[in-house]
C-alpha atoms as a PDB file:
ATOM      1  CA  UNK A   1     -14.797  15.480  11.535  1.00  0.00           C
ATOM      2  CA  UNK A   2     -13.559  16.520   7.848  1.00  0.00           C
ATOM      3  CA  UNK A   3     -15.416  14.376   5.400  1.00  0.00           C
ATOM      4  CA  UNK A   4     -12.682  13.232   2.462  1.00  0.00           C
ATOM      5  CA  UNK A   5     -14.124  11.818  -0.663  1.00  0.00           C
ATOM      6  CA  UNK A   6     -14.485   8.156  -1.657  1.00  0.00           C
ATOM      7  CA  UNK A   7     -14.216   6.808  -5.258  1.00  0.00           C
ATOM      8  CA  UNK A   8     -17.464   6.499  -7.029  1.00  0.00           C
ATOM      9  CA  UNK A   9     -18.402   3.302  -9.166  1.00  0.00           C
ATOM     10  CA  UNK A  10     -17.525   5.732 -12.002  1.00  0.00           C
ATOM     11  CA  UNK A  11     -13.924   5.847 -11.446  1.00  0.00           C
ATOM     12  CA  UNK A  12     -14.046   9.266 -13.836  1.00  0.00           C
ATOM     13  CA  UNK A  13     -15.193  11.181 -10.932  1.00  0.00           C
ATOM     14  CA  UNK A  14     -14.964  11.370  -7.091  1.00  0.00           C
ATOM     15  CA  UNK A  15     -17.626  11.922  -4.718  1.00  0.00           C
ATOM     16  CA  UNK A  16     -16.751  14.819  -2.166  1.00  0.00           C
ATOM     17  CA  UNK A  17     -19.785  15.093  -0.656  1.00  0.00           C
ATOM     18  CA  UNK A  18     -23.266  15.278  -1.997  1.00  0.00           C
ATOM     19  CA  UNK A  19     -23.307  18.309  -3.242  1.00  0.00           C
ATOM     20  CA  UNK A  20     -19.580  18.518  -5.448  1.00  0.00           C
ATOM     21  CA  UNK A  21     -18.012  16.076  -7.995  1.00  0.00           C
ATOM     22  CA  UNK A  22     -14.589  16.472  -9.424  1.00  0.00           C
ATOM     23  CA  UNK A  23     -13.568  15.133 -12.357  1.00  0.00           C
ATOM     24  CA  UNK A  24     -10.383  13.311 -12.969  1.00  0.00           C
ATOM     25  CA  UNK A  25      -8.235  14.414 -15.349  1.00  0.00           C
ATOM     26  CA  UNK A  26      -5.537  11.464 -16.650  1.00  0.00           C
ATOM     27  CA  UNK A  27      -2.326  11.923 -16.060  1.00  0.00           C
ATOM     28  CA  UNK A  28       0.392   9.252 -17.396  1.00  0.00           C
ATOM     29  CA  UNK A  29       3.907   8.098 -16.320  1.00  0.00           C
ATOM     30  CA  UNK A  30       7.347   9.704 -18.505  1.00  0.00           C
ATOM     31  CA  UNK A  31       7.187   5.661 -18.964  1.00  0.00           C
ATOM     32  CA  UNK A  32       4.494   4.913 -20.549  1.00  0.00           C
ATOM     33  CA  UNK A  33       5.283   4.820 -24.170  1.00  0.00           C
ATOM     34  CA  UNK A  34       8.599   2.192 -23.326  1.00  0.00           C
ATOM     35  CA  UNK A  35       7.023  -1.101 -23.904  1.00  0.00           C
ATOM     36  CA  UNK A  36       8.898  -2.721 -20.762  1.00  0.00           C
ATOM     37  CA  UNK A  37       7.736  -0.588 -18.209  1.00  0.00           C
ATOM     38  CA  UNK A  38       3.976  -1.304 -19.127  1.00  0.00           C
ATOM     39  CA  UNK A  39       3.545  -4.037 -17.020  1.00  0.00           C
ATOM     40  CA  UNK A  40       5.413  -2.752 -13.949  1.00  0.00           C
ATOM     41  CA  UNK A  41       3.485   0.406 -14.498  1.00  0.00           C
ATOM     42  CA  UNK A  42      -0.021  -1.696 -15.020  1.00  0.00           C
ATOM     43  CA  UNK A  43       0.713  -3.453 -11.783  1.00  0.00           C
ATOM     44  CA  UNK A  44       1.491  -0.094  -9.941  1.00  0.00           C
ATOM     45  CA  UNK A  45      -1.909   1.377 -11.297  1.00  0.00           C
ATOM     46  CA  UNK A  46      -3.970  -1.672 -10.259  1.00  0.00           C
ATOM     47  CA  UNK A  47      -3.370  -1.004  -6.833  1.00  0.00           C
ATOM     48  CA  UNK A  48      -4.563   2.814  -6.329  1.00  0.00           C
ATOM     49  CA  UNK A  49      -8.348   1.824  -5.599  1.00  0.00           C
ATOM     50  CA  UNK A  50      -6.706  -0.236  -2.437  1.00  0.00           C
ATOM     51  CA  UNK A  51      -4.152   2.247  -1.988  1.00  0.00           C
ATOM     52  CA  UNK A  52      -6.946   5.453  -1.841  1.00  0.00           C
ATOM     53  CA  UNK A  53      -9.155   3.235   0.090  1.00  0.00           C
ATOM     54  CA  UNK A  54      -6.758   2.441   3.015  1.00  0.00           C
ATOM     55  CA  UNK A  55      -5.800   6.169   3.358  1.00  0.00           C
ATOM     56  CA  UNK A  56      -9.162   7.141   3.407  1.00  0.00           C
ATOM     57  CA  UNK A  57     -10.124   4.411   6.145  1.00  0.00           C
ATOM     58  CA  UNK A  58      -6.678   5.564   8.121  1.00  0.00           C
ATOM     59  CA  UNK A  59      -7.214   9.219   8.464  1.00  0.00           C
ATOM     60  CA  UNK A  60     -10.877   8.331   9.513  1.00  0.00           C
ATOM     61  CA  UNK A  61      -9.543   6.704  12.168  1.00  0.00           C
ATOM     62  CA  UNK A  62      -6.788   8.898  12.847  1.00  0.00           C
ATOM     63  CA  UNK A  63      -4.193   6.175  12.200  1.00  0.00           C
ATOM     64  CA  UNK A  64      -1.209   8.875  11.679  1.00  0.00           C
ATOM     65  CA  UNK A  65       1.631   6.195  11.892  1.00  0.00           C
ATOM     66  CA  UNK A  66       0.018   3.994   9.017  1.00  0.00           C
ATOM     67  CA  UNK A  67      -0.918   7.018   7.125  1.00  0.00           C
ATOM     68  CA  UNK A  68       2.140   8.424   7.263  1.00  0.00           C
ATOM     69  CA  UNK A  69       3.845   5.317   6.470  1.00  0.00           C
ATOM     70  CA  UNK A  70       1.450   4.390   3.163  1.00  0.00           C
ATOM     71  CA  UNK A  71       1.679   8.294   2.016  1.00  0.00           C
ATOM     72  CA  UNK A  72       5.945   8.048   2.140  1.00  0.00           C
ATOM     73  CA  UNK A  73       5.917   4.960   0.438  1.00  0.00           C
ATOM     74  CA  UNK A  74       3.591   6.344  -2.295  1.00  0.00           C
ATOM     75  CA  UNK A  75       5.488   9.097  -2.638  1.00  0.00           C
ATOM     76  CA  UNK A  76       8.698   6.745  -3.501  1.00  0.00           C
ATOM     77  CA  UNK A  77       6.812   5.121  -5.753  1.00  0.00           C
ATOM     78  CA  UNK A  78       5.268   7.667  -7.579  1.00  0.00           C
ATOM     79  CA  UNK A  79       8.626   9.231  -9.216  1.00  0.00           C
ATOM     80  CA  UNK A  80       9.714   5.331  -9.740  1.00  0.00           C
ATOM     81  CA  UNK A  81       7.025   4.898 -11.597  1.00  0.00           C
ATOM     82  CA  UNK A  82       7.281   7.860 -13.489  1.00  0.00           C
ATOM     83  CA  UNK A  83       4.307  10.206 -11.574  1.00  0.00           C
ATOM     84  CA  UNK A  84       5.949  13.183 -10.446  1.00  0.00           C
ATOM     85  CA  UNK A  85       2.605  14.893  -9.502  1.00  0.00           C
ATOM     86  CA  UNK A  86       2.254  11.832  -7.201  1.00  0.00           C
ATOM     87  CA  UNK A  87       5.968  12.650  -5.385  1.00  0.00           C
ATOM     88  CA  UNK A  88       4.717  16.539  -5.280  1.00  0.00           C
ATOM     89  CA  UNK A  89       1.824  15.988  -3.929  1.00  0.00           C
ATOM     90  CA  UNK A  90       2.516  13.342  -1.346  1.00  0.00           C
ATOM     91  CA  UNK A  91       5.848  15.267  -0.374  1.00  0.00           C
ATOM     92  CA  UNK A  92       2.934  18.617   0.305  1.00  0.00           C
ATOM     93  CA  UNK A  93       0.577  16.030   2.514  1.00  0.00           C
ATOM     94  CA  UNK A  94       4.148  15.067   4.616  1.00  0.00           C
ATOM     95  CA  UNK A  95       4.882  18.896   5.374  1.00  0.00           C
ATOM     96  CA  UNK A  96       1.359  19.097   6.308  1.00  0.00           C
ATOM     97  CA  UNK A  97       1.140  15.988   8.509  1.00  0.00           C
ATOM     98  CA  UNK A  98       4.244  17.796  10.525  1.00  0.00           C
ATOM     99  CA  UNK A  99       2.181  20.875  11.401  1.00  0.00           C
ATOM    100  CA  UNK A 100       0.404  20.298  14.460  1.00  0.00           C
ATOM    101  CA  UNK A 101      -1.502  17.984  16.478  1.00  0.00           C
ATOM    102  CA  UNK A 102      -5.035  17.775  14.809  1.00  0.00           C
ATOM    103  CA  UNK A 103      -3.182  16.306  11.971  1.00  0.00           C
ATOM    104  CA  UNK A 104      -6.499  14.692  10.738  1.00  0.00           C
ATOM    105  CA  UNK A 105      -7.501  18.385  10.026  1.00  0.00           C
ATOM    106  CA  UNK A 106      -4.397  19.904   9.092  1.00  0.00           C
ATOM    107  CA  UNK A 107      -3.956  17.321   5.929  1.00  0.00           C
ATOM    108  CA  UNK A 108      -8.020  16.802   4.758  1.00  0.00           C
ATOM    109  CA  UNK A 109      -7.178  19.263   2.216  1.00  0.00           C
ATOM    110  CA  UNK A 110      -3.931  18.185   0.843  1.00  0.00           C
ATOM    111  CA  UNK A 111      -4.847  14.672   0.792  1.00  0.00           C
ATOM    112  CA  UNK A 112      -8.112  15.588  -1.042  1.00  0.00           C
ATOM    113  CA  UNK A 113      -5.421  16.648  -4.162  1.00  0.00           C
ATOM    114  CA  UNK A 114      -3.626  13.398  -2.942  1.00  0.00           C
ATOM    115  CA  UNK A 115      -6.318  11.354  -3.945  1.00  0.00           C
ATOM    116  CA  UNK A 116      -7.214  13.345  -7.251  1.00  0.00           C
ATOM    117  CA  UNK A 117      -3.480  13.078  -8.406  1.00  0.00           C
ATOM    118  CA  UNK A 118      -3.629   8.943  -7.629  1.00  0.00           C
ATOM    119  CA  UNK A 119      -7.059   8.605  -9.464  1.00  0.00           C
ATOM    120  CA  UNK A 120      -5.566  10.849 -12.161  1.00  0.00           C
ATOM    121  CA  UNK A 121      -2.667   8.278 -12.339  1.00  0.00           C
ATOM    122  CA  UNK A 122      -5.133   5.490 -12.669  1.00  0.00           C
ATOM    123  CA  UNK A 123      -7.109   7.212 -15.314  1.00  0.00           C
ATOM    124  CA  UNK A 124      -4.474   7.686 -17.146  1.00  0.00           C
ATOM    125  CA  UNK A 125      -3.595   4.215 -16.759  1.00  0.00           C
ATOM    126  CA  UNK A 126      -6.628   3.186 -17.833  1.00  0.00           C
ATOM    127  CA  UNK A 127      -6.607   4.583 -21.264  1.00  0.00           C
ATOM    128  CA  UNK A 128      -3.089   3.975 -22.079  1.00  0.00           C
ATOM    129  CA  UNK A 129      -3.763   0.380 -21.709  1.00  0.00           C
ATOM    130  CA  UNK A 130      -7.271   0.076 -23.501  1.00  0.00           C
END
């Protein structure tokens, strides 16, 4: 089984095993400085944590068809919402998810940059609105 990483109390950093800690570097929307899109973009960003969470707890269990279905609709989303690295990266974990049967496998890697790129987001987020 390929162990993923789950977000820390410290949302700065993720936990990838016991051993290795990344940290998060922000990243922020093309919409962030137009006042309008602050609380679309707010609401967006409030929802990684639940978002990360759930695709962690589906590739555990090897839930491909929700997976699949959560990563497509975050990668929508992402370029909506003015995250391009979260299209790019999301678009690489599809491709991957198409390359054989031990999908689970196949994508541990891509969705590990996945998840950096949506905490990255949130970061960002974070101290844009603070």
């Amino acid at each position: 089984m390929v162990r993923l990483f789950s977000m820390a109390n410290d949302s700065k950093k993720l936990q990838m095993d016991s051993r290795d800690k990344v940290v998060v570097t922000p990243i922020f929307s093309v919409f962030q400085s137009e006042p309008e899109m602050r609380p679309i973009l707010e609401a967006f960003l409030a929802e990684i944590p639940k978002h990360i969470r759930a695709l962690e707890e589906m590739h555990k269990k090897r839930d491909q068809a929700g997976f699949r279905k959560l990563v497509h609709q975050l990668k929508g989303a992402g370029g909506g919402y003015g995250f391009q690295a979260i299209t790019i990266t999301a678009t690489a974990l599809e491709q991957n998810m198409d390359r054989g049967d031990d999908w689970a496998n196949t994508t541990a890697a891509p969705l590990r940059q996945f998840l950096n790129v949506l905490l990255s987001a949130h970061q960002g987020g974070k101290q844009s609105s603070g």
